[in-house]
C-alpha atoms as a PDB file:
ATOM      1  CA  UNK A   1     -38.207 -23.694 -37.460  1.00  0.00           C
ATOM      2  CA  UNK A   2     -39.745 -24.198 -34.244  1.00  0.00           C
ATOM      3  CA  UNK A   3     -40.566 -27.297 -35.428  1.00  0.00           C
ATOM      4  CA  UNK A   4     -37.020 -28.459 -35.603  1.00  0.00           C
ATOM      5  CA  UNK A   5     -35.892 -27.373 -32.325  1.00  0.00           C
ATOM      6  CA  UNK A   6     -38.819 -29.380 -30.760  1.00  0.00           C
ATOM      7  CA  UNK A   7     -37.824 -32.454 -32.788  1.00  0.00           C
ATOM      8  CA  UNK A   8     -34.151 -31.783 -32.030  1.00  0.00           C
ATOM      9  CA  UNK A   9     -34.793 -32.049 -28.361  1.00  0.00           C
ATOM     10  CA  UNK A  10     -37.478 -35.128 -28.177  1.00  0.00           C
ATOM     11  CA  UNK A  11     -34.389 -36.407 -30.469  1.00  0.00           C
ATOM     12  CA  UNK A  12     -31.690 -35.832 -27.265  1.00  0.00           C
ATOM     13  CA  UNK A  13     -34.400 -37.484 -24.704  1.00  0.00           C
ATOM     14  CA  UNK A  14     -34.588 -40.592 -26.890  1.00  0.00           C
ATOM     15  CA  UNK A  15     -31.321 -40.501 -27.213  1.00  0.00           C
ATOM     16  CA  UNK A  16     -30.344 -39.980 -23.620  1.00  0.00           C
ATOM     17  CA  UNK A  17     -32.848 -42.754 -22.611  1.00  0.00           C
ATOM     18  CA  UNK A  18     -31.314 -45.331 -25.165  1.00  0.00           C
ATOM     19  CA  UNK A  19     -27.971 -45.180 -24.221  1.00  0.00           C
ATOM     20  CA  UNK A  20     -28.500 -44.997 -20.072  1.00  0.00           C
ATOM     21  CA  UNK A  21     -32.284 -46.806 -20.029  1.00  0.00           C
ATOM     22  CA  UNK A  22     -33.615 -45.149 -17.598  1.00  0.00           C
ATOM     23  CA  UNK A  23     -34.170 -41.126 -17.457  1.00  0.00           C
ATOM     24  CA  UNK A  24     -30.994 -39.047 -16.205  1.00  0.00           C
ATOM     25  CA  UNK A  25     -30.969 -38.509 -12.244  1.00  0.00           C
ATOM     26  CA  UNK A  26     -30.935 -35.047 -10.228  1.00  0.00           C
ATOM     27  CA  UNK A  27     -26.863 -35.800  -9.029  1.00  0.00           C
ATOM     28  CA  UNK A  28     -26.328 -34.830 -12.869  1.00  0.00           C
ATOM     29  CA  UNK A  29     -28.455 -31.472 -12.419  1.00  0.00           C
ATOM     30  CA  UNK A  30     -25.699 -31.221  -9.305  1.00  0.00           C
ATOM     31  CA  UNK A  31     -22.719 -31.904 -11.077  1.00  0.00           C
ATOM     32  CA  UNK A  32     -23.886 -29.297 -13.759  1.00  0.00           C
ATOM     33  CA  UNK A  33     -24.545 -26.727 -10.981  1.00  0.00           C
ATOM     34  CA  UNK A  34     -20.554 -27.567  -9.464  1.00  0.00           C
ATOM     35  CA  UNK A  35     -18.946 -26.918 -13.127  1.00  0.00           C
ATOM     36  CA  UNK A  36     -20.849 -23.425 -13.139  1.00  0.00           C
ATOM     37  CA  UNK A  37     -19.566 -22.715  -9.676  1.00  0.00           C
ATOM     38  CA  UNK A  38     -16.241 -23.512 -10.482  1.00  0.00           C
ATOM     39  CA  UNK A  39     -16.121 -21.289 -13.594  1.00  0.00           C
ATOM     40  CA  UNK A  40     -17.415 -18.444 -11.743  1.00  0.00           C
ATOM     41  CA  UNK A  41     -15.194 -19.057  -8.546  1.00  0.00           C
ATOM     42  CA  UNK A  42     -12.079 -19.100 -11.104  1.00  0.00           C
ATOM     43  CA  UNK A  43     -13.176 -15.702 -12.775  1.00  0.00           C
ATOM     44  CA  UNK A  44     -13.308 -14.639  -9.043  1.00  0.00           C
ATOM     45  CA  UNK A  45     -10.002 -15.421  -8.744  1.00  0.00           C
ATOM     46  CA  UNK A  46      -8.766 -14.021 -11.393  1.00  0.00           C
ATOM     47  CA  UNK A  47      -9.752 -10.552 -10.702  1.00  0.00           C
ATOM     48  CA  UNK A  48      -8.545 -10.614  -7.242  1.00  0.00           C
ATOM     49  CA  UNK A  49      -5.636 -11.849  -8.665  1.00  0.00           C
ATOM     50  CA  UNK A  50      -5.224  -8.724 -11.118  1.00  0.00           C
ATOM     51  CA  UNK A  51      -6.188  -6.611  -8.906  1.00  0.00           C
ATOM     52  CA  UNK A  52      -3.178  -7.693  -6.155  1.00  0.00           C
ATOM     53  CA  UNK A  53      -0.594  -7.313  -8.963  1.00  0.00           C
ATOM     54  CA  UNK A  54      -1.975  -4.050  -9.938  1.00  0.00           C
ATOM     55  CA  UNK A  55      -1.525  -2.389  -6.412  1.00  0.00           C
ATOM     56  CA  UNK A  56       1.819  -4.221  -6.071  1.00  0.00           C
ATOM     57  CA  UNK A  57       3.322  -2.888  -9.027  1.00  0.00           C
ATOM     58  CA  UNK A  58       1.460   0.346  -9.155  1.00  0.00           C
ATOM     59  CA  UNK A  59       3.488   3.491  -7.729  1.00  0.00           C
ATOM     60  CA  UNK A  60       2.652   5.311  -4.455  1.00  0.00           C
ATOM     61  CA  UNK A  61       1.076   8.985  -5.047  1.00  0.00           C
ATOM     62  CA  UNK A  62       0.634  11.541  -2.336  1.00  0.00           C
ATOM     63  CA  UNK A  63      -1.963  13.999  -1.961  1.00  0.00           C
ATOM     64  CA  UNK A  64      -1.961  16.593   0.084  1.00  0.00           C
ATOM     65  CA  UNK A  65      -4.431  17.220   3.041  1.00  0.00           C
ATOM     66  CA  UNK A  66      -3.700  20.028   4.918  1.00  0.00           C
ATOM     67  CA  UNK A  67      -1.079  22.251   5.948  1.00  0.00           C
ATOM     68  CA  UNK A  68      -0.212  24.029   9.156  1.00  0.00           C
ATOM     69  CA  UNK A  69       2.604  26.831  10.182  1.00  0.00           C
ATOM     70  CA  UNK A  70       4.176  28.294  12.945  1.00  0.00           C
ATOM     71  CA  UNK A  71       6.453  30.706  14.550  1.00  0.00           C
ATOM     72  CA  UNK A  72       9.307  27.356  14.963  1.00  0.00           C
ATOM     73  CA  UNK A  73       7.862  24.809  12.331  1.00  0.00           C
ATOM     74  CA  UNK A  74       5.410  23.668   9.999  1.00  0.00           C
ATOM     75  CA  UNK A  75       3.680  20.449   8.980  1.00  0.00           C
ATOM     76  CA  UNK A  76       1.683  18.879   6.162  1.00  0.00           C
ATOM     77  CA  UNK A  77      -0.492  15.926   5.953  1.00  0.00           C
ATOM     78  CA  UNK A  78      -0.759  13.916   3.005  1.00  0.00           C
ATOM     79  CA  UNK A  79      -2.895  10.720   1.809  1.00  0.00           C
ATOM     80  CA  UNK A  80      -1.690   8.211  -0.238  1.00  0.00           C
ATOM     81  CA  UNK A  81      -3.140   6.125  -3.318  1.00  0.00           C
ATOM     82  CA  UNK A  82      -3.369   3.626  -0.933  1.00  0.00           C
ATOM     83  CA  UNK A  83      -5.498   5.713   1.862  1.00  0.00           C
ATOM     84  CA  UNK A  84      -2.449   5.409   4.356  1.00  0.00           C
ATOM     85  CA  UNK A  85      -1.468   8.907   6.056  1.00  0.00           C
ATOM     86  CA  UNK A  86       1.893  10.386   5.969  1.00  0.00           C
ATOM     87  CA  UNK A  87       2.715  13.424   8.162  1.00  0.00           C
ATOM     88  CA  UNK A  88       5.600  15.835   7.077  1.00  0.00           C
ATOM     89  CA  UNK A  89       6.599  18.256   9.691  1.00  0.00           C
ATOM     90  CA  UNK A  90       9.962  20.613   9.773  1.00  0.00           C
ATOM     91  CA  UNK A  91      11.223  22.931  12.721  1.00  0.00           C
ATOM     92  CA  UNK A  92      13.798  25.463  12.472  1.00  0.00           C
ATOM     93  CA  UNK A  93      16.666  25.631  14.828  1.00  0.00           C
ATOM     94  CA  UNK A  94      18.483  28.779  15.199  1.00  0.00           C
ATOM     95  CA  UNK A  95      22.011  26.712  14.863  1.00  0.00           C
ATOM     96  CA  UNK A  96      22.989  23.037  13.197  1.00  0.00           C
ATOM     97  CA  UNK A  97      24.116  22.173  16.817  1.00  0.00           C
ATOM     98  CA  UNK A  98      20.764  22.958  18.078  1.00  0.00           C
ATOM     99  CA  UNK A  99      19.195  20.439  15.206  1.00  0.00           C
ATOM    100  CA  UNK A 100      21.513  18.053  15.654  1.00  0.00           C
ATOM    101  CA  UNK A 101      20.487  18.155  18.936  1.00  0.00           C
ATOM    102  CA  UNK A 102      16.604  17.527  18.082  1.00  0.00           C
ATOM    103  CA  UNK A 103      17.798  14.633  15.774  1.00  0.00           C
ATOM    104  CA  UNK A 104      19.811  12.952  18.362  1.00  0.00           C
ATOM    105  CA  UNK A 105      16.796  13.359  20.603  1.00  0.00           C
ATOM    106  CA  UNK A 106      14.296  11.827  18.112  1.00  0.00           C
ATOM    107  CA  UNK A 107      16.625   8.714  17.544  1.00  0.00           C
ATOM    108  CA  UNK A 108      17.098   8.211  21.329  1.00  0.00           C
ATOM    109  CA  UNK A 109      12.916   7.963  21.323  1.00  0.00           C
ATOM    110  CA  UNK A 110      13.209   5.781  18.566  1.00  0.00           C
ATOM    111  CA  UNK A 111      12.210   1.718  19.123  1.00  0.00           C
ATOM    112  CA  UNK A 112      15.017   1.232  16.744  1.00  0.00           C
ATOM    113  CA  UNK A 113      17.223   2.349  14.007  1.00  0.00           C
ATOM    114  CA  UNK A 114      16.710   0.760  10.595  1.00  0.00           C
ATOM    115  CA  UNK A 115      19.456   2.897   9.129  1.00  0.00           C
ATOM    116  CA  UNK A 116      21.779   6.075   9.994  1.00  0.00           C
ATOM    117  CA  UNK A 117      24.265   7.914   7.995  1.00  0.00           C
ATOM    118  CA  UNK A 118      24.977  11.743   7.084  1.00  0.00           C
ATOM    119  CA  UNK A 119      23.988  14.171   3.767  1.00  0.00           C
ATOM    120  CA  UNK A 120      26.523  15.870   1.876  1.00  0.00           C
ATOM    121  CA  UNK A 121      26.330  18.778  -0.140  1.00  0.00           C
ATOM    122  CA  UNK A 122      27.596  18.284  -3.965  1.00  0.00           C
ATOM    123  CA  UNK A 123      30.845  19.544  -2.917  1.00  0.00           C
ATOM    124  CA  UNK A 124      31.475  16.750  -0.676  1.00  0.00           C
ATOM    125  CA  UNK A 125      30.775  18.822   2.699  1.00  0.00           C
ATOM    126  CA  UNK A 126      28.599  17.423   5.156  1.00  0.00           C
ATOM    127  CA  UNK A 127      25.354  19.147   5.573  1.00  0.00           C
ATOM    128  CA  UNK A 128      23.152  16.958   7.677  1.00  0.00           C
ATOM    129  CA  UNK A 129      22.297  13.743   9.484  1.00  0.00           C
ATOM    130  CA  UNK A 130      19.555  11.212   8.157  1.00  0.00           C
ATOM    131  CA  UNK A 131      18.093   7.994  10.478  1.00  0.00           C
ATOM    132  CA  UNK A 132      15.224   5.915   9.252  1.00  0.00           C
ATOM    133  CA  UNK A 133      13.461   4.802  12.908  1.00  0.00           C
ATOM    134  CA  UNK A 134      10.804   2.624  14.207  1.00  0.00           C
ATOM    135  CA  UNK A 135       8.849   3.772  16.963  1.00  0.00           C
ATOM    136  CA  UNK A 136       5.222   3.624  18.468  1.00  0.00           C
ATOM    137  CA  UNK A 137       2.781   5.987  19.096  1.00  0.00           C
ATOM    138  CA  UNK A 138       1.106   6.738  22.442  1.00  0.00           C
ATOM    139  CA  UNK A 139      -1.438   4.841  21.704  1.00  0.00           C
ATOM    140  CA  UNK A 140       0.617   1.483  21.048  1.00  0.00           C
ATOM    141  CA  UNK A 141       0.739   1.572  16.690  1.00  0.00           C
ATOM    142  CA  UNK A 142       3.629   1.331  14.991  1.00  0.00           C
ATOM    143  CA  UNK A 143       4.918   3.949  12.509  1.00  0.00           C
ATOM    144  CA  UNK A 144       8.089   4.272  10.814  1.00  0.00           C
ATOM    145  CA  UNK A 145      10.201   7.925  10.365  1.00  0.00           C
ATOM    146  CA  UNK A 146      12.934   9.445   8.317  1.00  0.00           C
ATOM    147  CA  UNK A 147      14.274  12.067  10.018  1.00  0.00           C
ATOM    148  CA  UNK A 148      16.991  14.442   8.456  1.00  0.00           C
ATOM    149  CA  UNK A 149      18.990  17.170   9.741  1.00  0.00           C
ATOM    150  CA  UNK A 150      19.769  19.868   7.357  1.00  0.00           C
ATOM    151  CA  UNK A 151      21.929  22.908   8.574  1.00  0.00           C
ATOM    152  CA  UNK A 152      19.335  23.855  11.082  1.00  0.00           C
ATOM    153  CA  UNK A 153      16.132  22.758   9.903  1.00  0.00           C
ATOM    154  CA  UNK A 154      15.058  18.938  11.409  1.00  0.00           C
ATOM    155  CA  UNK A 155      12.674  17.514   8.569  1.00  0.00           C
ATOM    156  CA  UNK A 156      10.372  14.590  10.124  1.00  0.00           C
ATOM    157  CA  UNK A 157       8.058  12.149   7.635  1.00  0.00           C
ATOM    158  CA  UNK A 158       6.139   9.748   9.321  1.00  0.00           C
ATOM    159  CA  UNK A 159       3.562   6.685   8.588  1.00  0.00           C
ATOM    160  CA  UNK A 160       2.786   3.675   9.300  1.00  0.00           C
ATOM    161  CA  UNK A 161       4.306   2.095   6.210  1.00  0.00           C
ATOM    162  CA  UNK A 162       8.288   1.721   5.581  1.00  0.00           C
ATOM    163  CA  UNK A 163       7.895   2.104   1.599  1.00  0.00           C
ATOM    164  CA  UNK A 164       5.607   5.183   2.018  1.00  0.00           C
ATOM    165  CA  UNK A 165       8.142   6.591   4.254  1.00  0.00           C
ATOM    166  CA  UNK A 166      10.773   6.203   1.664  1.00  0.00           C
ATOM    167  CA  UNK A 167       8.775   6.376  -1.112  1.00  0.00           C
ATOM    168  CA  UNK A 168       7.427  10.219   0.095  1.00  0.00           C
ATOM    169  CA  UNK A 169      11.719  11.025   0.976  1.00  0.00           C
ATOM    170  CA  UNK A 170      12.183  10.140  -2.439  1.00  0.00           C
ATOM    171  CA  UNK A 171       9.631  12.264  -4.218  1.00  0.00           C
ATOM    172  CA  UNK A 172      10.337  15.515  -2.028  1.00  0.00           C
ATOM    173  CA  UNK A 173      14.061  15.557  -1.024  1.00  0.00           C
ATOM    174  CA  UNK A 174      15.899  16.346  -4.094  1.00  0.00           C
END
């Protein structure tokens, strides 16, 4: 058997020899190194391709991180399957003009106003204000908000990503 392999390849050489006449170049060992490249550059590719579709169509999921309370308010921190952090906070007012108020206040800090309208009970009354906001941090970042008014509660969610924002409103306001 080993016989035939050996015979099979002095075979090639003659062959390779009789059809170019001279023995084959190292710019051929070259080429055969750039085909290999490309190959693996292309299953590269591929995969980073899959990969971008799969977090683009893949839904956001929160986890939570911690939670803190008080006398006027609480907040909770959360995480996202995308590592971003979202920060939930609610403080009570002892009226609805009193959270109003706080809203108002938080829209006038606002950079701008993406979009403003009120919440209505299922009976058609109107319960509450909601504003999605761009702002900036102390520090200079960007972050985005929804901030509702409900009776006399002001509910805040912040991060620095518009569809987490909306994404987290969606999943905990009912």
């Amino acid at each position: 058997m080993s016989n035939r392999r050996l015979e099979r390849t002095r075979h090639e050489r003659a062959s390779l020899l009789s059809c170019v006449g001279e023995p084959l170049r190292r710019s051929v060992g070259l080429l055969a190194y750039w085909e290999c490249m490309k190959k693996k550059v292309a299953c590269v590719v591929m995969g980073l391709a899959t990969f971008v579709l799969g977090v683009v169509v893949s839904p956001i999921h929160f986890r939570i991180y911690s939670i803190a309370c008080g006398p006027t308010g609480s907040s909770s921190r959360f995480t996202s399957s995308y590592f971003l952090s979202l920060v939930s906070s609610e403080s009570w007012h002892k009226s609805l003009g009193e959270a109003d108020a706080a809203w108002q206040a938080e829209l006038i800090k606002a950079d701008s106003v993406i979009e403003q309208g009120s919440i209505f009970s299922r009976d058609g009354e109107r319960t509450g204000s909601r504003a999605v906001i761009s702002s900036r941090w102390s520090d200079g970042e960007p972050y985005f908000a929804v901030v509702r008014s409900e009776k006399n509660v002001l509910h805040k969610m912040t991060c620095s990503s518009l569809a987490h924002v909306l994404a987290f409103e969606k999943d905990s306001i009912p």
